[in-house]
N, C-alpha and C. Protein backbone atom coordinates (compact mmCIF):
# COMPACT_ATOMS: atom_id res chain seq x y z
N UNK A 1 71.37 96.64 107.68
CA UNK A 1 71.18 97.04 109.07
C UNK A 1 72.54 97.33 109.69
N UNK A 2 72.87 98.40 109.94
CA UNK A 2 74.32 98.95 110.63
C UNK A 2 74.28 98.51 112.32
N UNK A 3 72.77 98.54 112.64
CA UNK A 3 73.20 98.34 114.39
C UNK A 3 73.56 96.82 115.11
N UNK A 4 74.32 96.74 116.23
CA UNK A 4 74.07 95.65 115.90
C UNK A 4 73.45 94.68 116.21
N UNK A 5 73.07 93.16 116.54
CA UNK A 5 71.97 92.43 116.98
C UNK A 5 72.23 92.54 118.22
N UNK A 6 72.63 93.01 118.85
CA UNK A 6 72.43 93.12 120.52
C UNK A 6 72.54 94.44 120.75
N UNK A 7 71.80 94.80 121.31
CA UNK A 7 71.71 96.64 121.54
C UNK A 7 73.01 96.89 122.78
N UNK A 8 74.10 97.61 122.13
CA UNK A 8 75.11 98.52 123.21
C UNK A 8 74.49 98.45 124.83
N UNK A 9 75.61 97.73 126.60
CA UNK A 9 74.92 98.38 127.05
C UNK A 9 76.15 99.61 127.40
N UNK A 10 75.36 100.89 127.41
CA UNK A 10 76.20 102.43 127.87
C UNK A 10 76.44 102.41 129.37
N UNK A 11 75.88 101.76 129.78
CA UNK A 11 76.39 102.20 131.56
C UNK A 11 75.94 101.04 132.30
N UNK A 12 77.49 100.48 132.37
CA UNK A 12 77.67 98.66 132.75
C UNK A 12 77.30 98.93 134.60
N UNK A 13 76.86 98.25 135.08
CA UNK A 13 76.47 98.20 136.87
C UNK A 13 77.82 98.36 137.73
N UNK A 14 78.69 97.36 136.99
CA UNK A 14 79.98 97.01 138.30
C UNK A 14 80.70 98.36 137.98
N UNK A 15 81.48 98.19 139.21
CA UNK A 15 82.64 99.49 139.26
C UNK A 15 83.66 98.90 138.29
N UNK A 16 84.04 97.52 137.97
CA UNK A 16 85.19 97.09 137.39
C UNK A 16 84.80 97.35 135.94
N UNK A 17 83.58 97.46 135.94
CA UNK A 17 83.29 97.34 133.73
C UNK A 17 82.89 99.08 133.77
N UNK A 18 83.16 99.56 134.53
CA UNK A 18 82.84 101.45 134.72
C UNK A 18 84.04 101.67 134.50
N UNK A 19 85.33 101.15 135.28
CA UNK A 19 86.77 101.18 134.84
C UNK A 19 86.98 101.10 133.67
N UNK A 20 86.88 99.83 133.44
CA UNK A 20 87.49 99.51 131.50
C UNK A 20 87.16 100.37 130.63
N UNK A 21 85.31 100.45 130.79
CA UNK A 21 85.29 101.70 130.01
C UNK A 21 85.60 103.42 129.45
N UNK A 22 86.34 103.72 131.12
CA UNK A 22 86.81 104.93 131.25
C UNK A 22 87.96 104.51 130.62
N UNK A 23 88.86 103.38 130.72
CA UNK A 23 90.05 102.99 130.11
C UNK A 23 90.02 103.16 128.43
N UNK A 24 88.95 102.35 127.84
CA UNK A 24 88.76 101.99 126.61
C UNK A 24 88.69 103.80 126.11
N UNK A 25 87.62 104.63 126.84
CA UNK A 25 87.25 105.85 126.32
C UNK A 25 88.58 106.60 125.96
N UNK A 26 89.27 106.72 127.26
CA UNK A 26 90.84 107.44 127.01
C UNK A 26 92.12 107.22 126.11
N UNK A 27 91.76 105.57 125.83
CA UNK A 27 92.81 105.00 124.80
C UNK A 27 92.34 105.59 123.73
N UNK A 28 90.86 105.14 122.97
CA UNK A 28 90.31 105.38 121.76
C UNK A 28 89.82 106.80 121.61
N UNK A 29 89.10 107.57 122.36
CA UNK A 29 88.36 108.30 122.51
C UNK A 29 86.84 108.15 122.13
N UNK A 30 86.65 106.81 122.98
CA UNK A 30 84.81 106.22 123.04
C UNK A 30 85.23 104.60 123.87
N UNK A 31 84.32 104.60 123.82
CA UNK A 31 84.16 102.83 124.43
C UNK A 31 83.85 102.14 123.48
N UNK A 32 84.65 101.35 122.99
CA UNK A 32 84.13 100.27 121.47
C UNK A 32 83.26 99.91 121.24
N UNK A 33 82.56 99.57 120.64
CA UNK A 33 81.35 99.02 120.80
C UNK A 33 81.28 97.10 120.41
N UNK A 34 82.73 96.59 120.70
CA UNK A 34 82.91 95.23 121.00
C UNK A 34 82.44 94.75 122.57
N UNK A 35 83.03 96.02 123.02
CA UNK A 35 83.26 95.99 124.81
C UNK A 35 81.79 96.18 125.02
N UNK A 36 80.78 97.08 124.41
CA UNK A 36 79.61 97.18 124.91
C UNK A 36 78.25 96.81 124.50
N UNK A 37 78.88 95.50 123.21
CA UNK A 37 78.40 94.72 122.91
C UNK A 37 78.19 93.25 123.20
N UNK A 38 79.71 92.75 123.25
CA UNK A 38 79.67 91.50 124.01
C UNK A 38 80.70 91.15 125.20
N UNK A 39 81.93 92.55 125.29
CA UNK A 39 82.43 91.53 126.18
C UNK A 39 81.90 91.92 127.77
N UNK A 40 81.05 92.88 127.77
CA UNK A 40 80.65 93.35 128.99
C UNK A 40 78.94 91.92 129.22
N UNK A 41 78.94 91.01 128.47
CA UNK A 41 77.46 90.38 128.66
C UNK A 41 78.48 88.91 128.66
N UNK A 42 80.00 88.89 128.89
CA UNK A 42 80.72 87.24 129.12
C UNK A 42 81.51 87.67 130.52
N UNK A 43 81.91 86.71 130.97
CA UNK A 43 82.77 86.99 132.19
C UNK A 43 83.71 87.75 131.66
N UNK A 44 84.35 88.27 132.89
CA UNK A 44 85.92 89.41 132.63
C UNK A 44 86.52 88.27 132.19
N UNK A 45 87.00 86.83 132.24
CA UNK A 45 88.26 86.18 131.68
C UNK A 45 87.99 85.87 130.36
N UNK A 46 86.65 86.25 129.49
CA UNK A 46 86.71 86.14 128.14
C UNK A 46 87.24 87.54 127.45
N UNK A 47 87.17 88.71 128.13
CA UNK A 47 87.61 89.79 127.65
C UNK A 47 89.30 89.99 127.88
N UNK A 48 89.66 89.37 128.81
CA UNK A 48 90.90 89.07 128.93
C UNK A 48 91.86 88.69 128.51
N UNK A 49 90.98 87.17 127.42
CA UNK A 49 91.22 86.60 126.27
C UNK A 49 91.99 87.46 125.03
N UNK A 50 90.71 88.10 124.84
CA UNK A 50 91.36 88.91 124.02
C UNK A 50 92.84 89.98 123.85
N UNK A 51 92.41 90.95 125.32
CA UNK A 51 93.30 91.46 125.72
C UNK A 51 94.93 91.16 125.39
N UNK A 52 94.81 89.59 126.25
CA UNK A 52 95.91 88.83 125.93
C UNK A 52 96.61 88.77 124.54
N UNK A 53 95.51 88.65 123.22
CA UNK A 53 96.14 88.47 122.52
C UNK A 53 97.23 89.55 121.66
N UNK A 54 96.57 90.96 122.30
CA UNK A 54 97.24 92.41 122.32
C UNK A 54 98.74 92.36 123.42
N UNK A 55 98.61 91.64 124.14
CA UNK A 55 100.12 91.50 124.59
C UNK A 55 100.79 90.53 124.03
N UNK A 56 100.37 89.20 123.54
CA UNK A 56 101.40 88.48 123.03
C UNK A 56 102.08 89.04 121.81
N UNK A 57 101.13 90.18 120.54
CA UNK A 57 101.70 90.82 119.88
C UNK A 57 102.58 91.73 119.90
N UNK A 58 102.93 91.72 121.35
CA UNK A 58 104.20 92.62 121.50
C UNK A 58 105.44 91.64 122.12
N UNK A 59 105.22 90.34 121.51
CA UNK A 59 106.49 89.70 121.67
C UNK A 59 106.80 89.36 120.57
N UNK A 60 105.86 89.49 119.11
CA UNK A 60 106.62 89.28 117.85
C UNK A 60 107.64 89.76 117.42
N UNK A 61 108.32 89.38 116.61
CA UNK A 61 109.22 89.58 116.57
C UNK A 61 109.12 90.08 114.99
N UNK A 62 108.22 89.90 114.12
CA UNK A 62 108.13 90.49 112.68
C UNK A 62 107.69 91.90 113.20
N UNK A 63 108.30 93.10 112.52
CA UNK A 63 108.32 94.69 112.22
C UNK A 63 106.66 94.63 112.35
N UNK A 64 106.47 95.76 113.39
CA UNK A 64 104.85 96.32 113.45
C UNK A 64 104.15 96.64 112.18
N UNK A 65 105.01 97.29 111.33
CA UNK A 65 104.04 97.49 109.81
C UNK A 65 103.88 96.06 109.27
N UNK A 66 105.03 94.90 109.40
CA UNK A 66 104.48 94.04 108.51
C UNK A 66 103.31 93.42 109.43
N UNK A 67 102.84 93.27 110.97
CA UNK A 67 101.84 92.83 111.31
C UNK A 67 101.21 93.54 111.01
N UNK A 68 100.75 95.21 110.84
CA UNK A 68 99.13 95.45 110.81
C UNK A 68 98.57 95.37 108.75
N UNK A 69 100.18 95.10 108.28
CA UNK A 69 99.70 94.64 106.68
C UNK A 69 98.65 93.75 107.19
N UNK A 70 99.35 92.46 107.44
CA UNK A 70 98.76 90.91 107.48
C UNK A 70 97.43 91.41 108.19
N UNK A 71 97.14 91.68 109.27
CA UNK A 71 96.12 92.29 110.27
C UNK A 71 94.74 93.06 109.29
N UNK A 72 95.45 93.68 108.83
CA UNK A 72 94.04 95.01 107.75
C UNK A 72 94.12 94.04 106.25
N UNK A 73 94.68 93.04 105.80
CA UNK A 73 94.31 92.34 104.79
C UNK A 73 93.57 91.35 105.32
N UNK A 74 93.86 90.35 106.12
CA UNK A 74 92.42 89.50 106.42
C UNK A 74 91.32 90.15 107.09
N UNK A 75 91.90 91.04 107.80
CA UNK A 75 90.04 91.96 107.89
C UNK A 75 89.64 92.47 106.46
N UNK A 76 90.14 92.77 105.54
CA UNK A 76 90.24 93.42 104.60
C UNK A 76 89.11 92.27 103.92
N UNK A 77 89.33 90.74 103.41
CA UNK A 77 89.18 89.37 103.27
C UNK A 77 87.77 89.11 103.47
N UNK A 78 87.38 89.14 105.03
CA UNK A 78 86.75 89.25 105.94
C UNK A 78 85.36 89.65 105.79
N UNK A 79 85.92 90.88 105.66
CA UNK A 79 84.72 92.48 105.68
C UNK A 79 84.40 92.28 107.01
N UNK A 80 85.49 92.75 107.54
CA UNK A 80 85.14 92.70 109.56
C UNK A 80 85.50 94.86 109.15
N UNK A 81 84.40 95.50 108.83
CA UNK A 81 84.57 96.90 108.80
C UNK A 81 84.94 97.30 110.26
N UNK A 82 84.57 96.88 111.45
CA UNK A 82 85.25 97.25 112.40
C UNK A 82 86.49 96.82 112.52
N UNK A 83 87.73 95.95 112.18
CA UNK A 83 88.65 95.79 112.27
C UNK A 83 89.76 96.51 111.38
N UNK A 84 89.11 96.73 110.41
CA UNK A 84 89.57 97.44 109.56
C UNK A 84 89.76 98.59 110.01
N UNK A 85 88.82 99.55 110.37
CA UNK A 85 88.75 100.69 110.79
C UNK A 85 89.77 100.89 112.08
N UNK A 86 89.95 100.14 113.13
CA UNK A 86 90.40 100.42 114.75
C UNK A 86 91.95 99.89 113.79
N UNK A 87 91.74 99.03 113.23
CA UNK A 87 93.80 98.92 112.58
C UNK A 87 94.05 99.85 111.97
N UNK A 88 93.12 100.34 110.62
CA UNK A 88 93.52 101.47 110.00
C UNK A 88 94.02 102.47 111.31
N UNK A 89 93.32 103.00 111.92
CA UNK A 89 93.67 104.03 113.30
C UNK A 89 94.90 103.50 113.42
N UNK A 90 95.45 102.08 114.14
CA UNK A 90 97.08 102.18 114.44
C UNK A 90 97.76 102.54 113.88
N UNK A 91 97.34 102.24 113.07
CA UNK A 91 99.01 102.31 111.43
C UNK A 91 99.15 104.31 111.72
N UNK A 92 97.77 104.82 111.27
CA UNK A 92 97.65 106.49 111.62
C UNK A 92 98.52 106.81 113.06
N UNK A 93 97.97 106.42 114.23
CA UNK A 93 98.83 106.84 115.20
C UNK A 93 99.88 106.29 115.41
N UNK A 94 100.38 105.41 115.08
CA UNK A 94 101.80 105.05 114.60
C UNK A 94 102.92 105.10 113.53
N UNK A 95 102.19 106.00 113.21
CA UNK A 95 102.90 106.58 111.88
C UNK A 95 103.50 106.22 110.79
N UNK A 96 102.59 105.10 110.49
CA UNK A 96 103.25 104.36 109.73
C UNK A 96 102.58 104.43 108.40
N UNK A 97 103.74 103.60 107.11
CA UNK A 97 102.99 104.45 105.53
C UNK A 97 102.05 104.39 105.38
N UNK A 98 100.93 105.38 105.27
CA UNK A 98 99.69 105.11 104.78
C UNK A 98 99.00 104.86 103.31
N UNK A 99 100.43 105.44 102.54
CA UNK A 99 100.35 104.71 101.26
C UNK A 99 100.44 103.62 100.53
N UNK A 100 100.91 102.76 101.67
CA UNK A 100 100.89 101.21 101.58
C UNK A 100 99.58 100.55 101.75
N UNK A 101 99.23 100.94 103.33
CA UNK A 101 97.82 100.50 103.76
C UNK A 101 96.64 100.92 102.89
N UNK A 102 96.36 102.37 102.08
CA UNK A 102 95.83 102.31 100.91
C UNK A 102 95.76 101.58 99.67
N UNK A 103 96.82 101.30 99.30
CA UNK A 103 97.11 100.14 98.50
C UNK A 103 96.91 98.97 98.23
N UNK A 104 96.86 98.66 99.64
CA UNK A 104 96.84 97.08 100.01
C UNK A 104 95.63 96.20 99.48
N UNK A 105 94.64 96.54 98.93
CA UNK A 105 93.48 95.59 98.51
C UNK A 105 94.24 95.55 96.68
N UNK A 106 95.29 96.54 96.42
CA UNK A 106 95.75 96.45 94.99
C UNK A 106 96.97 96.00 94.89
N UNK A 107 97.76 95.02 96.23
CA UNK A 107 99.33 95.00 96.40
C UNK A 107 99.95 94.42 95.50
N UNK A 108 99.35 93.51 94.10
CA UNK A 108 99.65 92.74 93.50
C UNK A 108 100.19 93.43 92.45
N UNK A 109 100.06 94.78 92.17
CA UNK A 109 100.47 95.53 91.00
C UNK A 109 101.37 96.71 92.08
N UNK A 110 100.98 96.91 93.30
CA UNK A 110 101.34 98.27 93.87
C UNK A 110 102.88 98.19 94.05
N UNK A 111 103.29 99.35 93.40
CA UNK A 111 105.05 99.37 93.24
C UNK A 111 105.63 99.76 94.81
N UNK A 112 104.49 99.90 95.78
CA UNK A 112 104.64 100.48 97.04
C UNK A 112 105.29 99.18 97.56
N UNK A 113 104.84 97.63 97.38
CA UNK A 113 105.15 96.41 98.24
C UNK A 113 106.29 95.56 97.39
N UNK A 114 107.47 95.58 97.85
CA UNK A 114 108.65 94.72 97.16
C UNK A 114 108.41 93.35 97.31
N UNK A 115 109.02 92.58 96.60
CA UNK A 115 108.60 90.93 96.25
C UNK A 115 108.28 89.94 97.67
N UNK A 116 109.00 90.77 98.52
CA UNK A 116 109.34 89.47 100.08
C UNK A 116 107.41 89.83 100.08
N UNK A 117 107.36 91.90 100.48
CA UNK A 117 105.53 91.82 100.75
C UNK A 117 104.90 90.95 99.93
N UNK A 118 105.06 91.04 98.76
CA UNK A 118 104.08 90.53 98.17
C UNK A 118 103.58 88.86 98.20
N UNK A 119 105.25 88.34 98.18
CA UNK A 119 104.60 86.77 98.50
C UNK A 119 104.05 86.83 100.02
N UNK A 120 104.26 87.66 101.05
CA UNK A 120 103.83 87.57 102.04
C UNK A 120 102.19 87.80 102.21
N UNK A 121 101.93 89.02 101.55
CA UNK A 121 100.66 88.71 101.37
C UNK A 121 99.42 88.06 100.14
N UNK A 122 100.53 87.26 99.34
CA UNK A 122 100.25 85.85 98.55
C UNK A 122 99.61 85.02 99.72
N UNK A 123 100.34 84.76 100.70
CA UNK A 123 100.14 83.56 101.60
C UNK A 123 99.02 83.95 102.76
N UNK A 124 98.90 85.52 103.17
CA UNK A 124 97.83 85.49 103.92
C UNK A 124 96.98 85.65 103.32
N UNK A 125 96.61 86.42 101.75
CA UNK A 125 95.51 86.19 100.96
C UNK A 125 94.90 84.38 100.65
N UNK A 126 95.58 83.75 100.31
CA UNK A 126 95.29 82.28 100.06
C UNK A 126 95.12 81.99 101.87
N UNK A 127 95.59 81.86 102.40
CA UNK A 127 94.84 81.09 103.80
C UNK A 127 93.97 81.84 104.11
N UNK A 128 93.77 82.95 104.53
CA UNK A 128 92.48 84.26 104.83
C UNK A 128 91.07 83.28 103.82
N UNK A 129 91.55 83.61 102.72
CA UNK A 129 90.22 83.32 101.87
C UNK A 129 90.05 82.31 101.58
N UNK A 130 90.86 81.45 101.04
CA UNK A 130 90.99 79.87 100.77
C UNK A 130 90.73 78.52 102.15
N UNK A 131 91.74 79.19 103.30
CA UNK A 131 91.66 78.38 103.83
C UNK A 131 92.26 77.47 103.47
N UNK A 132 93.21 77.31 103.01
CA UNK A 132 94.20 75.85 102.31
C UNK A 132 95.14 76.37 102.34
N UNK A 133 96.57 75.73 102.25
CA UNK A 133 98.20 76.12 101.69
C UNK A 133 98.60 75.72 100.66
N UNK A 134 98.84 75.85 99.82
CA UNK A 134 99.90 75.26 98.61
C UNK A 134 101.36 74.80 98.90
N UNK A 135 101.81 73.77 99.07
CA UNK A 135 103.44 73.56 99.46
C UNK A 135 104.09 74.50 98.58
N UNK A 136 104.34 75.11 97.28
CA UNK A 136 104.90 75.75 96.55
C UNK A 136 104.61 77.29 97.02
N UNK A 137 103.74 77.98 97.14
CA UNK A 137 103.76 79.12 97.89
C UNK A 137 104.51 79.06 99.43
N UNK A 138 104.22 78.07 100.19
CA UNK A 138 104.30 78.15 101.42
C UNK A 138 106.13 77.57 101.35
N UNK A 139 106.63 77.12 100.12
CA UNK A 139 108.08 77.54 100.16
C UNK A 139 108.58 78.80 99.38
N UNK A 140 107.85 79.28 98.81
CA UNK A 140 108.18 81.09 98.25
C UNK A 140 108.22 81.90 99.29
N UNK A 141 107.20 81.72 99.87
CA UNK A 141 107.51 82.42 101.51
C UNK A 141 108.71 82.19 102.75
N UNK A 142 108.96 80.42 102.61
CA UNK A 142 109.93 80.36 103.51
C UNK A 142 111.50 80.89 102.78
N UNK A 143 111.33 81.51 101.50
CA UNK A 143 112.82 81.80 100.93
C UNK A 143 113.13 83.26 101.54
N UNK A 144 111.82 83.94 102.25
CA UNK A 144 111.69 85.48 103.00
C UNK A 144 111.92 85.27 104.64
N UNK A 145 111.17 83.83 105.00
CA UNK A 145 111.01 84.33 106.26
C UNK A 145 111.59 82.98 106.87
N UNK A 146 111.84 83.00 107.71
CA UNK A 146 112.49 82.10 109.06
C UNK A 146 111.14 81.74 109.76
N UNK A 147 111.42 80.22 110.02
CA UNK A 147 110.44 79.28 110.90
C UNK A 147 109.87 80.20 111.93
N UNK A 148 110.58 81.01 112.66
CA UNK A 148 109.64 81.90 113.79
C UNK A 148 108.71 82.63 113.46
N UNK A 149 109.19 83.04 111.85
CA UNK A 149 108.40 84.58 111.47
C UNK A 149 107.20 83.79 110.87
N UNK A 150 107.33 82.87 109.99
CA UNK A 150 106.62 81.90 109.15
C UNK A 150 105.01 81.50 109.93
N UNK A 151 105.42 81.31 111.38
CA UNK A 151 104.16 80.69 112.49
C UNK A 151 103.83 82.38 113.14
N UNK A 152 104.66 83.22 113.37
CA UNK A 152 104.09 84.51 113.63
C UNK A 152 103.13 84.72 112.52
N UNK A 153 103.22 84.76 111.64
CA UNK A 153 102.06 85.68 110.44
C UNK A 153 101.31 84.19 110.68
N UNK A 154 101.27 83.50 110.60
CA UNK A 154 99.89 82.31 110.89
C UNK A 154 99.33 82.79 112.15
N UNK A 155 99.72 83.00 113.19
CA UNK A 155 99.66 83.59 114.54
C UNK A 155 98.18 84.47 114.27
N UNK A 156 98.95 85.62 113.53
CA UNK A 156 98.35 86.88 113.27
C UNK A 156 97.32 86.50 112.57
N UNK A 157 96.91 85.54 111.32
CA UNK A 157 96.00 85.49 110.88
C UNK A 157 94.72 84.90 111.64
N UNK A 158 95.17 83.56 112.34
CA UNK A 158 94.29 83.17 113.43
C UNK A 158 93.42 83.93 114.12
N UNK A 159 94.48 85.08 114.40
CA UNK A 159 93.78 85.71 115.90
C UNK A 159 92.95 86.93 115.14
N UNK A 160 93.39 87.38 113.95
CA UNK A 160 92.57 88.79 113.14
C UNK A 160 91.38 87.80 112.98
N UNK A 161 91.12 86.60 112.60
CA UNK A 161 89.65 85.41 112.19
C UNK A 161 89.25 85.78 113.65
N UNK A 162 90.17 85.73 114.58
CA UNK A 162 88.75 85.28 115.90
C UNK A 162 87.89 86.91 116.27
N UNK A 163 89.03 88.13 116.49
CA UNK A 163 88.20 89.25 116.33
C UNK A 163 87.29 89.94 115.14
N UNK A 164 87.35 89.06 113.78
CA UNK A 164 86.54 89.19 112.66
C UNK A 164 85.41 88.34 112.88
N UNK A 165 85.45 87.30 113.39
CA UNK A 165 84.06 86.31 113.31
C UNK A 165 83.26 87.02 114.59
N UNK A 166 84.15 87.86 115.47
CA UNK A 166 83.19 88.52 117.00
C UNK A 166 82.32 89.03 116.31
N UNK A 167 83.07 89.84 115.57
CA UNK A 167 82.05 91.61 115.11
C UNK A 167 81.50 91.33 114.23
N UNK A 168 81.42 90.35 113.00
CA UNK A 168 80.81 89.51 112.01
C UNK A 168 79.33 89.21 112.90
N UNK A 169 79.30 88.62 113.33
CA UNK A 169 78.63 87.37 114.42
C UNK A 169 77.47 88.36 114.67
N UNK A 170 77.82 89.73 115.83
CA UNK A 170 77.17 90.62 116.35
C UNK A 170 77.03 91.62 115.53
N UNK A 171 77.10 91.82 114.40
CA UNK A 171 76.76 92.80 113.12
C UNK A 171 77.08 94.03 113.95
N UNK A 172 78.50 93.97 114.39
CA UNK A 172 79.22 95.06 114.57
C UNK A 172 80.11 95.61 113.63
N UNK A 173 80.10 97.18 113.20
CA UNK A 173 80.91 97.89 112.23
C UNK A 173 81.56 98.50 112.67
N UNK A 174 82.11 99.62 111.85
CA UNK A 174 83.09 100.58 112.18
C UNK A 174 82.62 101.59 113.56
N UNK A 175 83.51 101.57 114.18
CA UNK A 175 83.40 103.09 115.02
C UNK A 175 83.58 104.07 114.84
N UNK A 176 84.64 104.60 113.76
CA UNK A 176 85.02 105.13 112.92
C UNK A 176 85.97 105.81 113.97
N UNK A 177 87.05 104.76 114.29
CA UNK A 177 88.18 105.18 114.58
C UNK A 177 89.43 105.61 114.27
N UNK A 178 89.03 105.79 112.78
CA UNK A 178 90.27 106.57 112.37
C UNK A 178 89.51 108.03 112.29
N UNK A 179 89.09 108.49 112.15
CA UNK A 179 88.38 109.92 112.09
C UNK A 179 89.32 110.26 113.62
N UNK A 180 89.11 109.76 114.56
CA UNK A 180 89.26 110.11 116.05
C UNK A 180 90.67 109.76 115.91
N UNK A 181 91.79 108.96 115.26
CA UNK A 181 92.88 108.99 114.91
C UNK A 181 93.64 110.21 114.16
N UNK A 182 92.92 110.73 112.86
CA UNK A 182 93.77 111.57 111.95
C UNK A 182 93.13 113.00 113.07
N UNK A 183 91.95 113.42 113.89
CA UNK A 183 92.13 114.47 114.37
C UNK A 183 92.96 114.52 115.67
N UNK A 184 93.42 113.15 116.41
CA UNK A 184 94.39 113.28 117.03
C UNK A 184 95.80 113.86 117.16
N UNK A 185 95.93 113.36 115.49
CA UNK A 185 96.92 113.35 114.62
C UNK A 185 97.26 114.77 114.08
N UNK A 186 96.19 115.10 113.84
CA UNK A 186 96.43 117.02 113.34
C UNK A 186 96.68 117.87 114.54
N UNK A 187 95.88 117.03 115.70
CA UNK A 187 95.99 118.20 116.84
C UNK A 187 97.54 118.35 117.26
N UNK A 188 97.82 116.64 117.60
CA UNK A 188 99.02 117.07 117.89
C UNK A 188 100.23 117.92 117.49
N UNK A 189 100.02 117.58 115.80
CA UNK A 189 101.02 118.65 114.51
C UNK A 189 100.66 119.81 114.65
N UNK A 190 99.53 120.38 114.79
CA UNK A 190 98.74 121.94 115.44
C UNK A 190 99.74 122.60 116.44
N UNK A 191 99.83 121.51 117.42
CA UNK A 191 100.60 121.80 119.00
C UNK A 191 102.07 122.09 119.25
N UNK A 192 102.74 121.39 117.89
CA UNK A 192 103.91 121.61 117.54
C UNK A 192 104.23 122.65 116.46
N UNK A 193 103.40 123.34 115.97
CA UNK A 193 103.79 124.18 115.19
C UNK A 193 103.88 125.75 116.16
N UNK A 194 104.64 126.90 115.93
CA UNK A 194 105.11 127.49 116.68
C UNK A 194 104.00 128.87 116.01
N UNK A 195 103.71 129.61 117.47
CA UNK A 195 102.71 130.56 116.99
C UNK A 195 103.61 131.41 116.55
N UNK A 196 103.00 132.21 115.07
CA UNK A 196 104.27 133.41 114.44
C UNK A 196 103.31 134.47 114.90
């Protein structure tokens, strides 16, 4: 069953959830169907919640590609297909390698991820799926990363579980926001190419 257990609502009453959604539409090009699944049926300070956790990720301090690795491997873990999909989209409009993020369910052989990635995503594969640490991994990792970076990627895994168990929960999938990403993506390269 693709839809999900609570039917979308399309046209919220208040003027403030008419906002977000004109917001959500213009960022993504649609209204998610998180927003018009559950966070439009909880108060605004649970959607906020979330929100929030999209700004504290802009005080990390680990490189944006290595968060949306960690990010699209425990969705990856998961099978949160909507998370997958709206991250796949960042990495696209942010231009970042997509030959990595292809890779990534094979990083253990992929000549694309050097040793620091790989124990890095050693350690979010084993907590993602396991749920446990090993002291011996979890010092292979600290020989890469510094105490700040170490609780950042725990950070990140936490918070990818809480938007994976949403859309899990409400048998929400993809939006298929990278489609609406790579034609973003062409239009703009279209726009820059010079008429001969």
């Amino acid at each position: 069953m693709d839809s999900p257990f609570l039917a979308p609502i399309e046209k919220p009453r208040s003027f403030l959830w008419k906002m977000l959604y004109s917001f959500t539409r213009r960022r993504f090009g649609k209204v998610i169907t998180p927003i018009k699944v559950m966070a439009v049926r909880l108060p605004l300070a649970f959607g906020s919640f979330s929100g929030k956790i999209g700004q504290l990720d802009k005080k990390l301090q680990l490189p944006p590609e290595t968060v949306m690795l960690i990010r699209e491997r425990v969705a990856q873990i998961n099978v949160c297909l909507f998370c997958i999909d709206i991250g796949r989209a960042h990495t696209i409009m942010s231009a970042m390698n997509q030959a990595k993020f292809d890779a990534l369910p094979e990083y253990e052989t992929s000549t694309l991820f050097d040793r620091k990635e790989k124990v890095l995503l050693d350690f979010v594969t084993i907590l993602a799926r396991d749920r446990k640490m090993e002291h011996e991994l979890f010092e292979k990792l600290a020989q890469h990363y510094d105490e700040r970076s170490i609780c950042e990627i725990v950070w990140i895994v936490a918070t990818e579980f809480y938007y994976n168990i949403s859309n899990i929960g409400l048998n929400i999938h993809s939006d298929m926001i990278c489609d609406i990403a790579y034609k973003k993506m062409h239009q703009t390269a279209d726009n820059l190419v010079p008429n001969l």
